[in-house]
Protein backbone atom coordinates (compact mmCIF):
# COMPACT_ATOMS: atom_id res chain seq x y z
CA UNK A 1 26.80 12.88 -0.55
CA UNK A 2 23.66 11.28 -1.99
CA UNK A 3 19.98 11.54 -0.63
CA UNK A 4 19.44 9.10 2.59
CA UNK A 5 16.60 8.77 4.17
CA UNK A 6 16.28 6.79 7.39
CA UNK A 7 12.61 7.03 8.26
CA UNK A 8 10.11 8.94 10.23
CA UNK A 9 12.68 10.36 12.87
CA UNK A 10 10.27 11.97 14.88
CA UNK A 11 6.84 13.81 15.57
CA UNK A 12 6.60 17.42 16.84
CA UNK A 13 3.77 17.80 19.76
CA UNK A 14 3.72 21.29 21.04
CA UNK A 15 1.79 21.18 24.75
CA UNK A 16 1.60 23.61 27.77
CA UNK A 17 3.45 21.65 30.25
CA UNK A 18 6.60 19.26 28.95
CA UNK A 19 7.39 17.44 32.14
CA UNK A 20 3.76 16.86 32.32
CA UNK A 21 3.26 15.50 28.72
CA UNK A 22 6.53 13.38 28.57
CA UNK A 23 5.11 11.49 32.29
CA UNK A 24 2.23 10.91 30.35
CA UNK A 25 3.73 9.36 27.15
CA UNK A 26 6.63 7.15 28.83
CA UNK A 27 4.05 5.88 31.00
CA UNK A 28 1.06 4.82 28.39
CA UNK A 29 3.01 4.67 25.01
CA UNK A 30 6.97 3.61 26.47
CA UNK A 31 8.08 6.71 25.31
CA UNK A 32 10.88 6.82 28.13
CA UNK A 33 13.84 7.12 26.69
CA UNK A 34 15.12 11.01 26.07
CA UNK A 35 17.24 11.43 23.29
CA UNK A 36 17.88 15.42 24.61
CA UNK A 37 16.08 17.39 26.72
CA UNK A 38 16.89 21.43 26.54
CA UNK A 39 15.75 25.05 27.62
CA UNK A 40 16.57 27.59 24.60
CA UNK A 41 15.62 29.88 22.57
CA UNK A 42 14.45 28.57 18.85
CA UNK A 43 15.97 31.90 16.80
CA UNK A 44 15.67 30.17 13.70
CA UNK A 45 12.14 29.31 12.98
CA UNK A 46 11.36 33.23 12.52
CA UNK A 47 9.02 32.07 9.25
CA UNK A 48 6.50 30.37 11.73
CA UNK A 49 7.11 32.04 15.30
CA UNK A 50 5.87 35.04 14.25
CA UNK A 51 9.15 36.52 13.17
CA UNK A 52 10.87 37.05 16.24
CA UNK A 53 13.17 34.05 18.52
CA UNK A 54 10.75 32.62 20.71
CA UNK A 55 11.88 30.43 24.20
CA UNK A 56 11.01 27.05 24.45
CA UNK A 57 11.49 23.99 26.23
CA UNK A 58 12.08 20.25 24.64
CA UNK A 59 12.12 17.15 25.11
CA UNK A 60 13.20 14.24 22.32
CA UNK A 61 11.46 11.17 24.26
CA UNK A 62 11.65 7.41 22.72
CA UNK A 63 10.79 3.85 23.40
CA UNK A 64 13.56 1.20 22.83
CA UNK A 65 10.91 -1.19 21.28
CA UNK A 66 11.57 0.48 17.73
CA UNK A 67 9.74 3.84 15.95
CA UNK A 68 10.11 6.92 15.98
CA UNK A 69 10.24 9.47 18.65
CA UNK A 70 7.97 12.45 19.95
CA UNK A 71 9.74 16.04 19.86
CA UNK A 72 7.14 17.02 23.19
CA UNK A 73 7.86 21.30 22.52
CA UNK A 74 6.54 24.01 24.83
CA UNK A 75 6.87 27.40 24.65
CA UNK A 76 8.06 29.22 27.98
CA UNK A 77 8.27 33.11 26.62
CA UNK A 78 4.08 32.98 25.19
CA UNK A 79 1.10 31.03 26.35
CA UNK A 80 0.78 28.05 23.57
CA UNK A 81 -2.35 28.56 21.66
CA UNK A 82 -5.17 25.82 21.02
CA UNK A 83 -7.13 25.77 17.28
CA UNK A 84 -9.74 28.28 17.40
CA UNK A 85 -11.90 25.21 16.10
CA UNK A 86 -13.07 22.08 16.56
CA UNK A 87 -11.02 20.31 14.36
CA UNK A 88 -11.99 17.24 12.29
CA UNK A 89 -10.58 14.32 10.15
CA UNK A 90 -9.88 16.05 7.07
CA UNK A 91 -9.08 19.58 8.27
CA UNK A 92 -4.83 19.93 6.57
CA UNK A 93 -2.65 19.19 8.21
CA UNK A 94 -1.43 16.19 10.70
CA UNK A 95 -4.38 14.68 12.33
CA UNK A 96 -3.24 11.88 14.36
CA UNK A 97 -0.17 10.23 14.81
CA UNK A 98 0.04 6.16 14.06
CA UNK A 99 2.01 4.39 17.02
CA UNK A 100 2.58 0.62 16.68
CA UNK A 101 1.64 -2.38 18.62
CA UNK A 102 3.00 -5.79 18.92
CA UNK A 103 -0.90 -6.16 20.17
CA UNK A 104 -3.90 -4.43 18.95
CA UNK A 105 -6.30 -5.95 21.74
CA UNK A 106 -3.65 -6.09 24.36
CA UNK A 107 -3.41 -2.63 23.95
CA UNK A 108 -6.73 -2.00 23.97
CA UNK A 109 -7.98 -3.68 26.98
CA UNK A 110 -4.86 -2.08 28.94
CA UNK A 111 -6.03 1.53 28.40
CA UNK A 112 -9.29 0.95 28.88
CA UNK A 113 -7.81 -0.70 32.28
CA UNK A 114 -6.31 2.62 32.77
CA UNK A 115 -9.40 4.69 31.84
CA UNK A 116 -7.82 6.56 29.17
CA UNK A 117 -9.53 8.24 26.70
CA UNK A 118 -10.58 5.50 24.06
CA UNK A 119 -12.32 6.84 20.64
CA UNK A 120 -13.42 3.77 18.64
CA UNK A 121 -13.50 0.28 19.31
CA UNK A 122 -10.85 -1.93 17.42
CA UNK A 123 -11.79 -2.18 13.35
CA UNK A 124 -10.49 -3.11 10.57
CA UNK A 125 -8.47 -0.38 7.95
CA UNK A 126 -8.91 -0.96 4.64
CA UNK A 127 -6.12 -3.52 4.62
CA UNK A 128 -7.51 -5.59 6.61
CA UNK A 129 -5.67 -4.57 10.04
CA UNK A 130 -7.13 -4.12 13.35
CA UNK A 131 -6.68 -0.41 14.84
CA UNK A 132 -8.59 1.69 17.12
CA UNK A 133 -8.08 5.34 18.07
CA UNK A 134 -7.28 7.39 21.74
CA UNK A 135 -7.10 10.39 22.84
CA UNK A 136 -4.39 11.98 25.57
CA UNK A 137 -5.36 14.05 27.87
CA UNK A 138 -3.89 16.92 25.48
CA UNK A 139 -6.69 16.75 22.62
CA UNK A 140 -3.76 15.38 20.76
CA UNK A 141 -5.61 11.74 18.34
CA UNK A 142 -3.58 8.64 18.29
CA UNK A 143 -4.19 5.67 15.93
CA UNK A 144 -2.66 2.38 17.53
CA UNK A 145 -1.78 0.02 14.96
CA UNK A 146 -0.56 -3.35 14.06
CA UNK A 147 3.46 -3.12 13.57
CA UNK A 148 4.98 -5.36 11.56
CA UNK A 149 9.31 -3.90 12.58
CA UNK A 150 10.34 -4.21 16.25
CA UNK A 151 14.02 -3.43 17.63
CA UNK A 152 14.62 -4.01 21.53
CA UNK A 153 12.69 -4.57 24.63
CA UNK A 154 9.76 -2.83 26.30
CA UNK A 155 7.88 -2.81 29.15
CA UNK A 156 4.07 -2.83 27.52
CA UNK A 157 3.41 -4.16 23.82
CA UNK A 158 2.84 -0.66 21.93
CA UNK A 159 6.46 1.08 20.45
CA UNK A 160 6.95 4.53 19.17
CA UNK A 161 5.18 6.05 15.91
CA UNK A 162 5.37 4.34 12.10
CA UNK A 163 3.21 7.14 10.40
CA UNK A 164 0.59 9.55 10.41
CA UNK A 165 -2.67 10.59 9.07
CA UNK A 166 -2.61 13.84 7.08
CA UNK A 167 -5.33 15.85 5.79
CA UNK A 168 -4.42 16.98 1.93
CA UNK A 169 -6.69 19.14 -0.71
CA UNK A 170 -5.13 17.28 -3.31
CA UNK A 171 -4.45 13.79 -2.94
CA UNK A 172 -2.40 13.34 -6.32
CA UNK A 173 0.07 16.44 -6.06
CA UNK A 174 0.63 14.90 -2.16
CA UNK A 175 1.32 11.34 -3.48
CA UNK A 176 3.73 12.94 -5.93
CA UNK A 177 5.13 15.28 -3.26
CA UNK A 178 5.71 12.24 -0.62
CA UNK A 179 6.97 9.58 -3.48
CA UNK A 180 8.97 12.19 -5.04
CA UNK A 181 10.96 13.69 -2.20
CA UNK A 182 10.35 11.12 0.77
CA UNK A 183 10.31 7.70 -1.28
CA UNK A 184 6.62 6.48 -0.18
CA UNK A 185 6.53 5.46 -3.67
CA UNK A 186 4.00 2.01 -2.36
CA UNK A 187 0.32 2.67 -2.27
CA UNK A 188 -1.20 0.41 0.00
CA UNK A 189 -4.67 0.80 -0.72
CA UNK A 190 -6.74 3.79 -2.21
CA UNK A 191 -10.25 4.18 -1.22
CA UNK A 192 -13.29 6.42 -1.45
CA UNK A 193 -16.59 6.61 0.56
CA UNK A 194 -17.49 6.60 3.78
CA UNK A 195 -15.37 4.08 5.87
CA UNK A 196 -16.60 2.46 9.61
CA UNK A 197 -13.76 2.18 11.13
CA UNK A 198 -13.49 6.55 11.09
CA UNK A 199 -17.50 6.58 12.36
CA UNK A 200 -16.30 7.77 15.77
CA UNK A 201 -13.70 10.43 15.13
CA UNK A 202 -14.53 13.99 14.67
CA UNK A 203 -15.78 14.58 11.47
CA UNK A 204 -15.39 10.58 10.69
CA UNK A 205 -18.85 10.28 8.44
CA UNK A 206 -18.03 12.57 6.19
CA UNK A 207 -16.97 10.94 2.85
CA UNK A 208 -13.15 10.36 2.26
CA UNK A 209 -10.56 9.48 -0.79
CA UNK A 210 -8.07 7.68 1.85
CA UNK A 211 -4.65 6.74 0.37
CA UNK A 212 -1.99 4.88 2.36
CA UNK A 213 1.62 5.25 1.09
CA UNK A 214 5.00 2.87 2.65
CA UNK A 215 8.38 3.95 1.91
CA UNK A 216 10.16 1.32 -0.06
CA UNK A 217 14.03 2.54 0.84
CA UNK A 218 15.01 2.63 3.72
CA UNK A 219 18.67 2.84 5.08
CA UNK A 220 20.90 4.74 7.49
CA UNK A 221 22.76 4.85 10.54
CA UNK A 222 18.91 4.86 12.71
CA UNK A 223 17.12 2.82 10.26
CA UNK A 224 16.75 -0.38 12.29
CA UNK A 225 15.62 1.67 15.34
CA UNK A 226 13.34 3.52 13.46
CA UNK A 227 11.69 0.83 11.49
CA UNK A 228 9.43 0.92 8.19
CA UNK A 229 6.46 3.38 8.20
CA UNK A 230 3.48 4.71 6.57
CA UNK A 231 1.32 8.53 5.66
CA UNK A 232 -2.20 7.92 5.13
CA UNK A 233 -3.24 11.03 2.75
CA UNK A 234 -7.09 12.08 3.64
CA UNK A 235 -9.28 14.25 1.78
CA UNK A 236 -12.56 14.98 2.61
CA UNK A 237 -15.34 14.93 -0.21
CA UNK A 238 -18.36 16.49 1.21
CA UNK A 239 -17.18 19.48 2.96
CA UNK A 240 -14.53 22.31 2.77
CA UNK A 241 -11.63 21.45 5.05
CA UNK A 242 -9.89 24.39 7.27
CA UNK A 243 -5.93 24.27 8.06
CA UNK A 244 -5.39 22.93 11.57
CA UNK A 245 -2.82 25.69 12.07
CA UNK A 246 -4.39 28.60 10.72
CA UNK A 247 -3.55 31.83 12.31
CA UNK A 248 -1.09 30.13 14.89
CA UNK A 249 2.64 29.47 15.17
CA UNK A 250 4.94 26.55 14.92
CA UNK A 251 5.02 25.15 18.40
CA UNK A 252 1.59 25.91 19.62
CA UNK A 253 -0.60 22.80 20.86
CA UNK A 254 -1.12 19.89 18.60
CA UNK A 255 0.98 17.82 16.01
CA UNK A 256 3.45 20.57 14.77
CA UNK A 257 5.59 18.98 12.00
CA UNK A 258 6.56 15.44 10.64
CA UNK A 259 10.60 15.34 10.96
CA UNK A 260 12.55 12.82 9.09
CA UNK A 261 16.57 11.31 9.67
CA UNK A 262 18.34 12.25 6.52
CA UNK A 263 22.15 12.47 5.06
CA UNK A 264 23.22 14.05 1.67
CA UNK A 265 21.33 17.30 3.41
CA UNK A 266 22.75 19.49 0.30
CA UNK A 267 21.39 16.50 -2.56
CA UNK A 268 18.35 16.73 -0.77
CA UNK A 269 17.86 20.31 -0.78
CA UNK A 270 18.76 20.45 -4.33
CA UNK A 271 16.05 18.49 -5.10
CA UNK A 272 13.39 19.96 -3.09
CA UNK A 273 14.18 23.23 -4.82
CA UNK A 274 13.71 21.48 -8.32
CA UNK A 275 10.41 19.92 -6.87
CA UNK A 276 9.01 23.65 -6.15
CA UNK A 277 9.23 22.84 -2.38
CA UNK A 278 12.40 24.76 -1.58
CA UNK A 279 13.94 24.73 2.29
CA UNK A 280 12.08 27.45 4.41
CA UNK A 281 14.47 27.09 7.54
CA UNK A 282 17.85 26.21 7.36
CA UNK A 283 20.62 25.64 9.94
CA UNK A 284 22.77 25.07 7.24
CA UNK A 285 25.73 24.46 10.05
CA UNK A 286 25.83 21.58 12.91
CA UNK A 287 23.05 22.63 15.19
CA UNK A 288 23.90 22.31 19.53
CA UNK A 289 20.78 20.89 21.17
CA UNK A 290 22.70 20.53 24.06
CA UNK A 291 22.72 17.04 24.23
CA UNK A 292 22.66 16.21 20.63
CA UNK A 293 24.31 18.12 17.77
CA UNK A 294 22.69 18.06 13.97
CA UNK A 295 21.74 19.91 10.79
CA UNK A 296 18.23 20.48 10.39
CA UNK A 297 15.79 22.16 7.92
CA UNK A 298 12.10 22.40 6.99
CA UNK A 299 10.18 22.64 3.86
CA UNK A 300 6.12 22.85 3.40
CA UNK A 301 4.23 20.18 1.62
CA UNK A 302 1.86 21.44 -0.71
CA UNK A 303 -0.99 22.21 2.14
CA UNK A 304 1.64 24.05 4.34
CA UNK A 305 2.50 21.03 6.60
CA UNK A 306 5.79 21.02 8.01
CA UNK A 307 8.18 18.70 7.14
CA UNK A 308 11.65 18.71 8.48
CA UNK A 309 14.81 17.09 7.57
CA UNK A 310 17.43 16.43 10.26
CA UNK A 311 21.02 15.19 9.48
CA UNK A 312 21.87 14.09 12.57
CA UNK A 313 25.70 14.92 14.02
CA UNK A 314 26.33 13.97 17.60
CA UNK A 315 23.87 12.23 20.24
CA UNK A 316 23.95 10.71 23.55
CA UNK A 317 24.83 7.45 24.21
CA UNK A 318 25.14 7.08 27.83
CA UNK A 319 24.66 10.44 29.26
CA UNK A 320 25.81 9.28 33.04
CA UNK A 321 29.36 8.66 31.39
CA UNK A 322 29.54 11.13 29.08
CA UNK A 323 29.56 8.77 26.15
CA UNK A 324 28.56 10.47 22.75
CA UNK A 325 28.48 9.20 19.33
CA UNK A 326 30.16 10.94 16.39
CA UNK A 327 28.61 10.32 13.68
CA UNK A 328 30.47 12.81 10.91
CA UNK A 329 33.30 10.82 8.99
CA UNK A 330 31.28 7.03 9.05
CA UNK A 331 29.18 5.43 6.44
CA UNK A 332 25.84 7.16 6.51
CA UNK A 333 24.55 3.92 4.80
CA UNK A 334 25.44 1.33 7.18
CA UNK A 335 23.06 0.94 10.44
CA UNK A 336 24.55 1.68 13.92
CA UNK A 337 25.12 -1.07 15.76
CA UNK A 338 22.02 -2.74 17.98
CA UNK A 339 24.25 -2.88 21.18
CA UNK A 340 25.41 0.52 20.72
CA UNK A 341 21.76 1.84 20.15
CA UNK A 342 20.40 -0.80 22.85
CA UNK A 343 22.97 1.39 25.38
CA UNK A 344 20.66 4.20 25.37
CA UNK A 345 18.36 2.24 27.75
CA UNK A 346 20.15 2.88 30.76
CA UNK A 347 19.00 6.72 30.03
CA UNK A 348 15.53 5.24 30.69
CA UNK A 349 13.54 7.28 32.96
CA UNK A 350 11.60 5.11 35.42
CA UNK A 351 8.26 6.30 37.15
């Protein structure tokens, strides 16, 4: 089966408390629709968990409005560790996550309402497009941008994630590395200095290369839930950077890996294997989330950030009824129906 890749699936947050976390994102960012929610033990991540099966709790959370989803992850067999730094923009690794708004000042003006955490004012990116910056109560950054995508309803004007911001040592092998093997073959702008709308971040007046990359093929079963997207690559000029990960595991606080739909698993792990960035982790059978069912694997871009692939087998449609979707044996090409995805609402959890 050839290489299919759907879009930004997901966005790994490990925290300390789940049902917490998840309260907080459905009710500021819509993310109130979970795709699975399970208690197991992850025994195949042994690479980053420090070589032993580790227990954890997860939830897949998502807002109907279109985007992709948070994978909210907390250990329950270790205390999740915190960087052992302040970190800054720059440091490798994924810095903030972008999550997209039908309205930039709408959104604005609501969480400052709500007294959340607000970074920056709204500015303008180097395209031209307002943004601003927040903070959850988790240390975790968020950039809230303009979308341009949108799929069904939602009860406040932001939907799920269309990108992140990554810190890279080398921005050329990364543009190669996410062209090559994810298709964000568009560069949207590429700029160097010192930029005002990054003034207020940590470590924002430092000077930057900043390159933003959009994926020009998308397709799939999820593609019209999961809308178009961007990666903004950062590197820092003035300073030397530090891995936001360093000496921790997979799972511990903060974004943990960038996760994207996929079919044609075996094309695409051919490929990554020619492209020097072979597959780490491998299920290499149907995965059982409990509620969902899938494939999944991970490779390492070339700073160590984790990237995984999930081929997705079986997920809940209306969990009340026990409807689930199949989706071995139909066109991997051709996008689900919107009623079909739209049914997932009535899993929304209301506050």
């Amino acid at each position: 089966m050839k290489k299919i890749i759907a879009g930004i699936q997901q966005i790994g947050i490990g925290v300390e408390n789940v049902k917490e976390s998840f309260k907080w994102y459905r009710q500021n960012f819509g993310m109130d629709i979970p795709v699975f929610e399970e208690a197991a033990e992850a025994n195949l991540m042994l690479p980053y968990t420090g070589g032993k099966p580790q227990k954890r709790h997860a939830i897949l959370a998502i807002n109907m409005k279109g985007g992709a989803g948070f994978e909210i992850w907390q250990y329950t067999s270790r205390i999740p560790q915190p960087a052992t730094f302040n970190i800054q923009l720059g440091d490798l690794g994924i810095f903030s996550a972008k999550i997209k708004t039908t309205d930039v000042k709408l959104s604005y003006e609501q969480f400052k309402k709500r007294k959340l955490n607000l970074l920056s004012p709204i500015s303008l990116t180097p395209e031209n497009k307002e943004h601003f910056f927040i903070k959850d109560p988790f240390e975790n950054i968020f950039e809230i941008t303009e979308g341009k995508d949108w799929f069904g309803k939602g009860k406040m004007p932001t939907g799920g994630p269309n990108g992140c911001i990554l810190g890279v040592s080398d921005i050329e092998k990364s543009k190669k590395f996410y062209a090559d093997i994810l298709d964000y073959k568009e560069v949207i702008y590429d700029k160097e200095g010192t930029f005002s709308d990054f003034q207020e971040l940590p470590g924002g007046k430092h000077s930057f290369r900043r390159v933003l990359l959009s994926s020009t093929n998308q397709k799939g079963s999820f593609s019209k839930l999961l809308g178009s997207s961007t990666i903004e690559l950062i590197k820092v000029l003035d300073r030397e950077p530090r891995k936001i990960t360093e000496n921790r595991y997979w799972g511990d606080l903060g974004f943990i890996h960038l996760c994207f739909d996929v079919n044609g698993m075996e094309e695409i792990q051919k490929q990554c294997e020619l492209a020097g960035h072979p597959f780490t982790v491998d299920s290499a059978n149907s995965f059982d989330m409990g509620e969902a069912a899938g494939r999944f694997s991970y490779i390492e871009d070339p700073d160590a950030t984790l990237i995984e692939f999930v081929e997705t087998h079986k997920i809940p449609i209306l969990k009340k009824i026990g409807w689930y979707l199949n989706l071995q044996g139909r066109n991997p090409e051709k996008p689900l129906p919107d009623w079909m995805l739209k049914a997932m609402t009535l899993n929304r959890v209301k506050d």
